[in-house]
Protein backbone atom coordinates (compact mmCIF):
# COMPACT_ATOMS: atom_id res chain seq x y z
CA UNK A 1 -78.78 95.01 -45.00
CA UNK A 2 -81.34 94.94 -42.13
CA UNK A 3 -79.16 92.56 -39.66
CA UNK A 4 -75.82 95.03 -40.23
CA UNK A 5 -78.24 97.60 -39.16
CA UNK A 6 -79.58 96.06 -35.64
CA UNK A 7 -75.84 94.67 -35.38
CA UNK A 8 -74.63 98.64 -35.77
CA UNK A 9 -77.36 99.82 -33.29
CA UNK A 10 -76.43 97.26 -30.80
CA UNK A 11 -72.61 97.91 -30.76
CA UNK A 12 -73.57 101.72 -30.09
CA UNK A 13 -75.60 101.15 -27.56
CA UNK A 14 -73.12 98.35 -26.03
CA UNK A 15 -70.31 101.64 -26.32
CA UNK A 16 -72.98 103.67 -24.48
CA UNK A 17 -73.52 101.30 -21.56
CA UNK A 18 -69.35 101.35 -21.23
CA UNK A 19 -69.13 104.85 -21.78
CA UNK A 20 -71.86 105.07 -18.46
CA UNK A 21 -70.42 102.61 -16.55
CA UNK A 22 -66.91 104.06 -17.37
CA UNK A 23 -68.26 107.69 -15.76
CA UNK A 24 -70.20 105.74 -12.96
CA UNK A 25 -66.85 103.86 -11.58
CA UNK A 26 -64.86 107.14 -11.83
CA UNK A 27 -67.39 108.85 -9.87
CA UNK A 28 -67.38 105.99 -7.41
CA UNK A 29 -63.48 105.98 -7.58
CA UNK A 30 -63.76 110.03 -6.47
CA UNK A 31 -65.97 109.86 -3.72
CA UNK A 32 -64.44 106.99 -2.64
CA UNK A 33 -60.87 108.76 -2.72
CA UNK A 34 -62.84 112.38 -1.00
CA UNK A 35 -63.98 109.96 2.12
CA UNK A 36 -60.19 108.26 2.54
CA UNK A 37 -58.95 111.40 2.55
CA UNK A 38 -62.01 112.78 4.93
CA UNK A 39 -60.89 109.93 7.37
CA UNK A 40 -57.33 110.86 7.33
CA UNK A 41 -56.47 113.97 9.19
CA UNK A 42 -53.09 115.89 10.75
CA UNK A 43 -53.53 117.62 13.72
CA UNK A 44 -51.17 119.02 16.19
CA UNK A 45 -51.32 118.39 19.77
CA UNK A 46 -53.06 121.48 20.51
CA UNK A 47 -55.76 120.88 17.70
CA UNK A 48 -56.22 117.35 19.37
CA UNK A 49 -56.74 119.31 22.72
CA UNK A 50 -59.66 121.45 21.51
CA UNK A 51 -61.07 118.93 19.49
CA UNK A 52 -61.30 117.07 23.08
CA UNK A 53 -62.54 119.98 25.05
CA UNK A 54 -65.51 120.19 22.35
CA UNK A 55 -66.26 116.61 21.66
CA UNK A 56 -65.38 114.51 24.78
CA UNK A 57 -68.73 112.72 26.38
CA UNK A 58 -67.43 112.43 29.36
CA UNK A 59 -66.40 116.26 30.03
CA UNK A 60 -68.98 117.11 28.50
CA UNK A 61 -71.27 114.56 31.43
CA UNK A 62 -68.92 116.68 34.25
CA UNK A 63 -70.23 120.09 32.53
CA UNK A 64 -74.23 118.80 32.46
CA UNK A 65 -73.01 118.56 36.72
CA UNK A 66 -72.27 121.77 36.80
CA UNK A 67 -75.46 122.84 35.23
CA UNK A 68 -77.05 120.84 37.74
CA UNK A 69 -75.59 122.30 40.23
CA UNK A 70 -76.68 125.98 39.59
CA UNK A 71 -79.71 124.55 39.50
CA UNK A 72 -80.00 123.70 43.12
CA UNK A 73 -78.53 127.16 43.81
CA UNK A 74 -81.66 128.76 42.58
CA UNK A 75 -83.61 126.46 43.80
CA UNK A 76 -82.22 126.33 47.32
CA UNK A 77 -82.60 130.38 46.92
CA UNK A 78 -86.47 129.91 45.74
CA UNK A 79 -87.41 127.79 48.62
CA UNK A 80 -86.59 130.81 51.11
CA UNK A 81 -88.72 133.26 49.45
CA UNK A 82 -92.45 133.52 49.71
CA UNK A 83 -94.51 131.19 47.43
CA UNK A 84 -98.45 131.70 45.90
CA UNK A 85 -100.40 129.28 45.45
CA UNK A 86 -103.66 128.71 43.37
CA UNK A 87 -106.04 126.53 43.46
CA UNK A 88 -109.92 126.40 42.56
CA UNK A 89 -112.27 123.91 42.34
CA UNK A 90 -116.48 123.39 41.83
CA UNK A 91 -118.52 121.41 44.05
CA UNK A 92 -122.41 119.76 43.36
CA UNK A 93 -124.13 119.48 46.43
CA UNK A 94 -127.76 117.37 46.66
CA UNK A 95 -130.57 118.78 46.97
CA UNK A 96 -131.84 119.41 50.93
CA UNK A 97 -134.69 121.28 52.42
CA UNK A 98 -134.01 124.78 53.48
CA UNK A 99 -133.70 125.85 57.09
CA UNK A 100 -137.05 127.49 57.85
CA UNK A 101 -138.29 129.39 61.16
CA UNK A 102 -141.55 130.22 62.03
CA UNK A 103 -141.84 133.43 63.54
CA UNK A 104 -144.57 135.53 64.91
CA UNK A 105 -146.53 138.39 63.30
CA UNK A 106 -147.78 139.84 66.25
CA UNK A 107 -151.33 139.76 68.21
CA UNK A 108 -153.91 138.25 66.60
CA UNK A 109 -151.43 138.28 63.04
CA UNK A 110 -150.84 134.69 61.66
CA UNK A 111 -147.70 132.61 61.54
CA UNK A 112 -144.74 133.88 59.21
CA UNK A 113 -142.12 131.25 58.01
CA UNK A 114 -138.89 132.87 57.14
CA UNK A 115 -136.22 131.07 55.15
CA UNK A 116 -132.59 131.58 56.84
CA UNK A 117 -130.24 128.89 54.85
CA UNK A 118 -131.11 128.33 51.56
CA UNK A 119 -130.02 125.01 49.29
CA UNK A 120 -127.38 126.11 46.94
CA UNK A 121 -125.95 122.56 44.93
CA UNK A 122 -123.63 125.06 42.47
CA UNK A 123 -120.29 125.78 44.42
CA UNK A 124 -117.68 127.51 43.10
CA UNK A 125 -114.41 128.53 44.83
CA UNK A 126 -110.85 130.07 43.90
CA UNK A 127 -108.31 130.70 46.79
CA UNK A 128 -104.98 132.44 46.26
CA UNK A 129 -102.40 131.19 49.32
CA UNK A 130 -99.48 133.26 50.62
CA UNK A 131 -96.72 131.05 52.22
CA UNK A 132 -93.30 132.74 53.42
CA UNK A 133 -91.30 130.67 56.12
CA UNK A 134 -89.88 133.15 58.78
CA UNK A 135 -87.95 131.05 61.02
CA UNK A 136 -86.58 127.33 60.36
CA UNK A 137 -83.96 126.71 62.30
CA UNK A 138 -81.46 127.64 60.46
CA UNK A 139 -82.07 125.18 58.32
CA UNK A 140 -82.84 127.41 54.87
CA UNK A 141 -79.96 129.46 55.20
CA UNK A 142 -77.96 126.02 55.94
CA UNK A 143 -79.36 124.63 52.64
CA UNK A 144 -78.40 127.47 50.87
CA UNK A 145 -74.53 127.24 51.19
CA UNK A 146 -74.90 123.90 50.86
CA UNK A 147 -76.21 124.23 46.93
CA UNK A 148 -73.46 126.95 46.91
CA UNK A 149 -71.01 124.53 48.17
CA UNK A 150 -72.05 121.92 46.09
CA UNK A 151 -71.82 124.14 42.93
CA UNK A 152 -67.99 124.97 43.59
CA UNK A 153 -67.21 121.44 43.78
CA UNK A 154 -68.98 120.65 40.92
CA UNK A 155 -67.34 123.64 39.35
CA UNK A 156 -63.97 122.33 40.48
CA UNK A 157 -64.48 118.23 39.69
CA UNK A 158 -65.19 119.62 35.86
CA UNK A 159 -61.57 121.38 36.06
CA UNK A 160 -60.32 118.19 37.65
CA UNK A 161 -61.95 116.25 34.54
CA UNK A 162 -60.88 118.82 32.26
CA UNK A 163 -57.09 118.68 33.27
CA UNK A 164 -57.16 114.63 33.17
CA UNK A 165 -58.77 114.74 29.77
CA UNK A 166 -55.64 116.83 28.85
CA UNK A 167 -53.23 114.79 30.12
CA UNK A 168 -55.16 111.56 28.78
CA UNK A 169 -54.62 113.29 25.08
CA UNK A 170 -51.20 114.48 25.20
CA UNK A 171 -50.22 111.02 26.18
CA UNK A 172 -52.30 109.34 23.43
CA UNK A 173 -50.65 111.92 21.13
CA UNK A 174 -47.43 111.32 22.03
CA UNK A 175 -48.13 107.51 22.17
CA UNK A 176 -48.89 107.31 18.25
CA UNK A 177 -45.94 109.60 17.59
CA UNK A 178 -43.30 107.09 19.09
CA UNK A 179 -45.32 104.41 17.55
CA UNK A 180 -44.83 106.12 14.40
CA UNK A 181 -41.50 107.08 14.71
CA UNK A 182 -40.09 103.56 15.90
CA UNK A 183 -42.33 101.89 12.58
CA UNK A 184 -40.00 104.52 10.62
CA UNK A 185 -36.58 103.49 12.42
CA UNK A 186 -37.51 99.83 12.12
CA UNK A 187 -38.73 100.23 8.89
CA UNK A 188 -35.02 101.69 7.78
CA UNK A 189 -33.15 99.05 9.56
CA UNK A 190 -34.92 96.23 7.39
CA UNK A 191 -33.72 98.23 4.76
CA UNK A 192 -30.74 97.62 6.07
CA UNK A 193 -30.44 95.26 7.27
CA UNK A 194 -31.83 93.74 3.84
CA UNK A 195 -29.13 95.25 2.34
CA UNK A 196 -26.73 93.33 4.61
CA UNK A 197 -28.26 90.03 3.92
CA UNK A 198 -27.72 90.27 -0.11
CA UNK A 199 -24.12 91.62 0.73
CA UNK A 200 -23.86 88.49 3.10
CA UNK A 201 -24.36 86.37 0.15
CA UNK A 202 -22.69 88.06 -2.57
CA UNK A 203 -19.63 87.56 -0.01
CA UNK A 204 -20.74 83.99 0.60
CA UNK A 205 -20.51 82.88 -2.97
CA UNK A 206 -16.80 84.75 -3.68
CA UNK A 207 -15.69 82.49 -0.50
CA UNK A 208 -16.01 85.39 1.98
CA UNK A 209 -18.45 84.89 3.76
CA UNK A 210 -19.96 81.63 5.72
CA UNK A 211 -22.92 80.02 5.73
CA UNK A 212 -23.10 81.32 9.56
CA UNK A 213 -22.82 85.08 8.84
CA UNK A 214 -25.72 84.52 6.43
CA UNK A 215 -27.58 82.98 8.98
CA UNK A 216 -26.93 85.89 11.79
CA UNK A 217 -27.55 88.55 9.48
CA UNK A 218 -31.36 86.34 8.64
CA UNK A 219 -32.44 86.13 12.06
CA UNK A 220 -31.67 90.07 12.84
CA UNK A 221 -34.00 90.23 10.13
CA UNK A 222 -36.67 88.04 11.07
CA UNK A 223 -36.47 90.34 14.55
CA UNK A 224 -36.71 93.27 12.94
CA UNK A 225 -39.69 92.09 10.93
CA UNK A 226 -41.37 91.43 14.27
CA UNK A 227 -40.26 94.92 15.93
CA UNK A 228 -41.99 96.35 13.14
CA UNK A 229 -45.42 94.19 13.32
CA UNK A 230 -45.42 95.11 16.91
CA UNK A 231 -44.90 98.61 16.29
CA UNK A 232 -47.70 98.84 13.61
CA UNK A 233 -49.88 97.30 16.57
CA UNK A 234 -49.44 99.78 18.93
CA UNK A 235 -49.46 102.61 16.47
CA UNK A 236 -53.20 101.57 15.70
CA UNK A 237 -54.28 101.33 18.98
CA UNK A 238 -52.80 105.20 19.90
CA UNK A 239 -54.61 106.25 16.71
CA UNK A 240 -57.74 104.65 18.62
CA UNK A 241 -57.14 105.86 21.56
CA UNK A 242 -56.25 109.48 20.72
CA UNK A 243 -59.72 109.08 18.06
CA UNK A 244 -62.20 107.98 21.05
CA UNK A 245 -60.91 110.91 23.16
CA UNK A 246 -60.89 113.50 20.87
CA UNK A 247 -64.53 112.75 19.58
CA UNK A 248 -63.84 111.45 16.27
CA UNK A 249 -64.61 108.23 14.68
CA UNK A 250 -62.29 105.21 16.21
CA UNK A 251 -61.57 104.43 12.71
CA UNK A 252 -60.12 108.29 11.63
CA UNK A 253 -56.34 108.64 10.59
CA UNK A 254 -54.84 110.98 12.74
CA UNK A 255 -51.65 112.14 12.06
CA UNK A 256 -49.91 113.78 14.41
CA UNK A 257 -48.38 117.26 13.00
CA UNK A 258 -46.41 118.24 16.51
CA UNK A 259 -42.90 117.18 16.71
CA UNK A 260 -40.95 116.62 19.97
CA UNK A 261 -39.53 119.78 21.28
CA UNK A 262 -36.04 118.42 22.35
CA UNK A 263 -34.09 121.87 23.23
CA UNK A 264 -33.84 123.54 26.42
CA UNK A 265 -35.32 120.45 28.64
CA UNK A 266 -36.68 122.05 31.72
CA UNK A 267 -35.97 120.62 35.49
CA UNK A 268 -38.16 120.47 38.01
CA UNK A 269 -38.46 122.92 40.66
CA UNK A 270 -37.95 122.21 44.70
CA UNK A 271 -39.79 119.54 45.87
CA UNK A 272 -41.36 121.40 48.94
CA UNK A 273 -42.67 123.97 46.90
CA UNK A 274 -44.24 121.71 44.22
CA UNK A 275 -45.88 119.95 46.52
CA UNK A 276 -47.85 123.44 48.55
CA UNK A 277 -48.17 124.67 44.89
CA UNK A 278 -50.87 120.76 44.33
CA UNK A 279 -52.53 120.92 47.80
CA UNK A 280 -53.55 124.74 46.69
CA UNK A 281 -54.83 123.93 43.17
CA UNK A 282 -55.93 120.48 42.71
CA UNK A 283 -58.52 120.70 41.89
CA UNK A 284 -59.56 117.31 43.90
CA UNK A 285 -58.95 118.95 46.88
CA UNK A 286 -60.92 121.78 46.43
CA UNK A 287 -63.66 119.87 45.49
CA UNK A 288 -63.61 117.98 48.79
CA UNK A 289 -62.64 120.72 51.01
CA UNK A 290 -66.60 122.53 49.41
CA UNK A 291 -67.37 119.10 50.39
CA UNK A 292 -66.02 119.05 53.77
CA UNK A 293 -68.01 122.72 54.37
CA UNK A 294 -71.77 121.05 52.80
CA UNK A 295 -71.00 118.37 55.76
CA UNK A 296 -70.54 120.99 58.06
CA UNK A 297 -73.59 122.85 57.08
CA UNK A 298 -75.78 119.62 57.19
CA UNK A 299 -75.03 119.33 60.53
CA UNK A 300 -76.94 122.36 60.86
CA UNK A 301 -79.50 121.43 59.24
CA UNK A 302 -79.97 118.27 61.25
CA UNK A 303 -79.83 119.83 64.19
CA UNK A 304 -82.96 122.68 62.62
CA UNK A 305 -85.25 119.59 64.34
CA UNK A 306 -84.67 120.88 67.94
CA UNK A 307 -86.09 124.73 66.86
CA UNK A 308 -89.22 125.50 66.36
CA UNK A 309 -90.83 126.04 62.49
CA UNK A 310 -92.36 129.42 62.45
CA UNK A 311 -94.19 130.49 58.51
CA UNK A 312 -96.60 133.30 57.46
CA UNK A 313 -99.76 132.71 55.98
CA UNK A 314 -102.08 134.59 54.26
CA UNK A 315 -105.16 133.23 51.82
CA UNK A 316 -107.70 135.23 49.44
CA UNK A 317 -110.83 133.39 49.10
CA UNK A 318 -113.15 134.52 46.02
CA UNK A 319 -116.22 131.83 46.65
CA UNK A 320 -119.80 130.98 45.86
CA UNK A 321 -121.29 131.15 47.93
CA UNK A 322 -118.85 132.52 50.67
CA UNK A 323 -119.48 131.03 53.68
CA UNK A 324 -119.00 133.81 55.67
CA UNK A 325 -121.19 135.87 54.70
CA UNK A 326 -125.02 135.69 56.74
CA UNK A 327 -127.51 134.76 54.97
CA UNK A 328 -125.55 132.58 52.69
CA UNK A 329 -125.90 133.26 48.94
CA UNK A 330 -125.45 132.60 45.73
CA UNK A 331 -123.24 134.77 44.18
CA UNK A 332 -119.43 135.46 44.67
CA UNK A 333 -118.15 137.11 47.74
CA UNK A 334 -114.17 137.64 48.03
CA UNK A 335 -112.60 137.32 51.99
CA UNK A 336 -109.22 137.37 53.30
CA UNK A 337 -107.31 135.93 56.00
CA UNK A 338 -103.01 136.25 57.53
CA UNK A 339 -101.90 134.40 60.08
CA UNK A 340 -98.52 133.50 61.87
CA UNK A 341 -97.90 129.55 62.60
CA UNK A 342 -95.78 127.96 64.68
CA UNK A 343 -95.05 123.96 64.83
CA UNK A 344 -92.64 121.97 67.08
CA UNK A 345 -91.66 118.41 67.17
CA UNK A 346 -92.18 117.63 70.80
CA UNK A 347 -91.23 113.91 70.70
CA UNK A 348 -90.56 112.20 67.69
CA UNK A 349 -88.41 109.00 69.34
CA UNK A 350 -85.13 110.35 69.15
CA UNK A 351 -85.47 111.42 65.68
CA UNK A 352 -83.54 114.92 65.63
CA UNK A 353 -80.50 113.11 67.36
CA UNK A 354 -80.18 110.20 65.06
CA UNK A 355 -80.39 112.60 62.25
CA UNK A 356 -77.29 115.34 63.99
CA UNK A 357 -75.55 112.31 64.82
CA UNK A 358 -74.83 110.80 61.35
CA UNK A 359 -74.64 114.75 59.63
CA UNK A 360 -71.46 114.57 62.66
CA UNK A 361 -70.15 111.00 61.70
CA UNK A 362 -70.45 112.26 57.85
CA UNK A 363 -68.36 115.52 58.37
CA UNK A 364 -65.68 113.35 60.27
CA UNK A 365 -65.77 110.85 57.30
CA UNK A 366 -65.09 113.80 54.85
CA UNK A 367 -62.61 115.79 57.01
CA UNK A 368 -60.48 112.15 57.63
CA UNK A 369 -60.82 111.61 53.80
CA UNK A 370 -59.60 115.23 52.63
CA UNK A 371 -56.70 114.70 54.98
CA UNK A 372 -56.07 111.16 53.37
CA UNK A 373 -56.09 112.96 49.96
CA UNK A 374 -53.38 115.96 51.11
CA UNK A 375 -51.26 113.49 51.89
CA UNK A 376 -52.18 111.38 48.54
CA UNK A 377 -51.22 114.39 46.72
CA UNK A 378 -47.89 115.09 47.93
CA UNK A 379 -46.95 111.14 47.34
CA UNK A 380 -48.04 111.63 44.08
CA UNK A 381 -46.44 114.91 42.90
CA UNK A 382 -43.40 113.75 44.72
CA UNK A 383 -43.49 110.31 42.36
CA UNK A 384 -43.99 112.34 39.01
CA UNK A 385 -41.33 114.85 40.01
CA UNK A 386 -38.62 112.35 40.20
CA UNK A 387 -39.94 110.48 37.02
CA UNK A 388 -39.16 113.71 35.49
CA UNK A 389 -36.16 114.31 36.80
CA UNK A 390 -35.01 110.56 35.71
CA UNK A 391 -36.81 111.54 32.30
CA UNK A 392 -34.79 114.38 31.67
CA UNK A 393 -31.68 112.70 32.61
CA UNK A 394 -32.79 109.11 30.48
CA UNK A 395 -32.73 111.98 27.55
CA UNK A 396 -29.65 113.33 27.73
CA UNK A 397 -27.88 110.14 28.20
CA UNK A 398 -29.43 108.59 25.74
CA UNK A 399 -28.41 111.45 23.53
CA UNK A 400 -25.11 110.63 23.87
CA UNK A 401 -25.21 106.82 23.00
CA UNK A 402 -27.15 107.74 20.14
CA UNK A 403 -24.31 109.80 19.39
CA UNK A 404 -21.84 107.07 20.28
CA UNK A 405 -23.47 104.69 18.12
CA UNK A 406 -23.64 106.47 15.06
CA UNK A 407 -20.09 107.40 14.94
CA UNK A 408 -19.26 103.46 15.98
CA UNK A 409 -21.72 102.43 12.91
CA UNK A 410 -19.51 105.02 10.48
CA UNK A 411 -16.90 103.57 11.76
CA UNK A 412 -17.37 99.78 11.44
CA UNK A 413 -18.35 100.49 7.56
CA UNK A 414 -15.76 102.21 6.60
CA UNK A 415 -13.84 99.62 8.46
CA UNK A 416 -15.97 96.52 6.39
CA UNK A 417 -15.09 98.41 2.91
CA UNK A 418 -12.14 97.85 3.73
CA UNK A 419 -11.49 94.68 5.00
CA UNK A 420 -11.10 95.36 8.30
CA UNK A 421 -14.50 94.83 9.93
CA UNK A 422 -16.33 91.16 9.32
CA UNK A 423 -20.06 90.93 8.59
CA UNK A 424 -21.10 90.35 12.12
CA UNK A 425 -19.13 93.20 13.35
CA UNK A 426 -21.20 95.05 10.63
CA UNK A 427 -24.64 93.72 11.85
CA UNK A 428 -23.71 94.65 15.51
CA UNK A 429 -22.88 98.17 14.61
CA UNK A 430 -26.27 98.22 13.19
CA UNK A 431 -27.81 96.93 15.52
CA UNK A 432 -26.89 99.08 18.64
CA UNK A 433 -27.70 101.77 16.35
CA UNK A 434 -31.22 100.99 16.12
CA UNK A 435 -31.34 100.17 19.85
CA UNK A 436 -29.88 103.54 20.55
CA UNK A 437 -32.35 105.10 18.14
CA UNK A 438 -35.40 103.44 19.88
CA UNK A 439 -34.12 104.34 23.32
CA UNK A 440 -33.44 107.89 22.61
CA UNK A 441 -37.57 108.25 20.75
CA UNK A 442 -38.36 106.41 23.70
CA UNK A 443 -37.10 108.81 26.14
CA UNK A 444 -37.68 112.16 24.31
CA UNK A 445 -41.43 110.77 24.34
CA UNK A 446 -41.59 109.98 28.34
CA UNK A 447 -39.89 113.00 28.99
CA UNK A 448 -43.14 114.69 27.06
CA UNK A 449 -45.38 112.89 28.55
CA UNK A 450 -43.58 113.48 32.35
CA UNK A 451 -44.17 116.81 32.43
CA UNK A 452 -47.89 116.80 30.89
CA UNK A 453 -48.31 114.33 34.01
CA UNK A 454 -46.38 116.76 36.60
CA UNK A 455 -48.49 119.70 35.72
CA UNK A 456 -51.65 118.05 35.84
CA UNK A 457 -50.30 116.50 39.55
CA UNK A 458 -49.66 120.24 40.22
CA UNK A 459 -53.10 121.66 38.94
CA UNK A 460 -51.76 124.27 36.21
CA UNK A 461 -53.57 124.94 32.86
């Protein structure tokens, strides 16, 4: 009786540890599905535009400039106004005799000895300095636009960063979405195309068919099979792209939400116009014309050398002993002193010039390389204007064979139930019609991606 006992207990406790290990892997099995689906998320191309804006190191790196940047501002405004200073300190001095005189009494009186600097080893002191620079050459007020200066091309490489960080996303975004969408075309002709193969032999075995068509029909297959690894391929590496840029993990699932806006295709404005409309708002330009203007103004400030350095000065002393007060003592005495000083490089081997001479060379560098840019510009807005233009038109042609090539497939089919169209004329029907497909994603996509890449050439939001 006993051993049916223990053999009872252990059989419950057996259905216990399954019963817990049943719960365990069904909790494991449900956080495990939460952090898929945490990993997998649809966002629309403006959703993958903010998440950039917050998230991306590198704009963020071209904002932490800008912060620099202001700064110097208040820092280049501090160093023109008037700066206190102070400083204190304690001194132990050895022991010395005092200075003693001897002096006489009068007639007849004896010698007196009278003490006139006494030994004082404790010495304390506390100053309070007054420093405001009155005349520099110019050189201050130089400085100062030149933190301004800097700061508005700071201000404007950020928007430069900004508007490439933009384009850099809508093209990742629309990468993955004609990866995605030629994985689902190519996915649908193996279908097919499959489908074509088991008709090839069905016809085969009646006697319809050779050993030829079978063969065709297999090796469209086999290329298909490999459209479709290499569209898998580069539909991971958008996803990895458009992850890093956005801030998100490079393993995250994004699915783009957006589809492809395909009606009313804009064209391109004049040329001429375009190109006034970049060398006004790039922001790259701006940035090096505030450039070209900090050269200018360190010019001036190389050339502060020749002038004179004027500053006032002004000091409260609270000492002890104060030395100027007769007979020194010890106890604390406050004093004051202003003054106006004045210092002037008289010779300093040709220093000044060097120094004007390369601020000169440096503004002729900048001015050479903001004209080299203007002219950069308009190459490059007239380059994404016609890819537009040859973007747009791609579209609508390939519209049309699309078109073409799904009436020529409807054709050929009804054609093949028939008895009219062969097996190969079937596969080549097919065939076009996924080339036509592919061409027509392919152009809808670079026709998204043109004008993302003209307006960023033009400087708009």
């Amino acid at each position: 009786m006993k051993p049916r006992l223990n053999a009872e207990s252990a059989g419950r406790q057996g259905r216990a540890k399954v019963r817990k290990i049943t719960v365990l892997a069904r909790a494991l099995v449900f956080w495990a599905g939460l952090l898929t689906a945490s990993e997998q998320q649809s966002l629309t191309i403006e959703e993958c535009i903010g998440l950039g804006l917050e998230r991306n190191p590198g704009l963020k790196s071209s904002q932490a400039a800008v912060d620099l940047a202001q700064a110097k501002v208040r820092e280049a405004y501090a160093s023109a106004l008037p700066s206190l200073k102070l400083s204190g300190g304690y001194t132990r001095l050895s022991e010395v005799d005092p200075f003693v005189i001897t002096l006489p009494s009068g007639p007849g009186q004896p010698v007196h000895a009278e003490t006139l600097g006494a030994s004082i080893p404790n010495n304390y002191a506390a100053r309070l300095s007054l420093q405001q620079p009155m005349f520099t050459g110019l050189r201050l007020v130089s400085a100062t636009r030149i933190a301004r200066e800097y700061q508005a091309s700071a201000r404007q490489d950020f928007a430069g960063a900004r508007a490439k960080l933009v384009y850099d996303i809508q093209n990742a975004y629309w990468s993955l979405y004609k990866a995605q969408q030629l994985q689902r075309l190519v996915a649908q002709s193996e279908l097919t195309i499959q489908a074509h193969l088991n008709d090839a032999g069905n016809l085969k075995a009646q006697g319809l068919a050779t050993q030829n068509d079978v063969m065709k029909v297999r090796v469209q297959l086999a290329n298909v099979r490999v459209l479709k690894l290499d569209a898998e391929n580069a539909q991971r590496l958008a996803r990895t792209v458009l992850a890093s840029l956005i801030g998100l993990e490079l393993d995250t699932e994004v699915e783009p939400a957006s589809v492809l806006d395909t009606l009313g295709e804009p064209l391109p404005g004049a040329l001429d116009s375009l190109v006034r409309l970049a060398q006004a708002k790039r922001p790259e330009l701006a940035a090096l014309e505030h450039r070209a203007r900090m050269a200018a103004d360190a010019v001036t400030v190389a050339a502060g050398a020749w002038y004179p350095q004027v500053a006032l000065t002004g000091n409260y002393y609270y000492s002890r002993p104060n030395q100027r007060y007769q007979p020194v003592k010890d106890e604390f005495k406050k004093s004051w002193d202003l003054g106006l000083g004045a210092t002037f490089d008289v010779w300093n081997w040709g220093m000044a010039s060097h120094q004007t001479a390369e601020a000169k060379a440096q503004l002729a560098q900048v001015r050479a390389g903001l004209e080299q840019l203007r002219n950069a510009v308009a190459l490059e807005v007239t380059q994404d204007w016609q890819a537009l233009r040859s973007a747009v038109e791609k579209t609508s042609a390939t519209r049309e064979a699309l078109l073409q090539a799904t009436e020529n497939r409807r054709v050929v089919e009804e054609s093949f139930k028939a008895g009219a169209a062969t097996s190969s004329n079937r596969l080549d029907a097919e065939t076009t019609l996924l080339q036509a497909e592919v061409n027509h994603t392919q152009a809808q996509v670079d026709r998204v991606v043109a004008e993302a890449r003209l307006d960023k050439t033009l400087g708009r939001e």
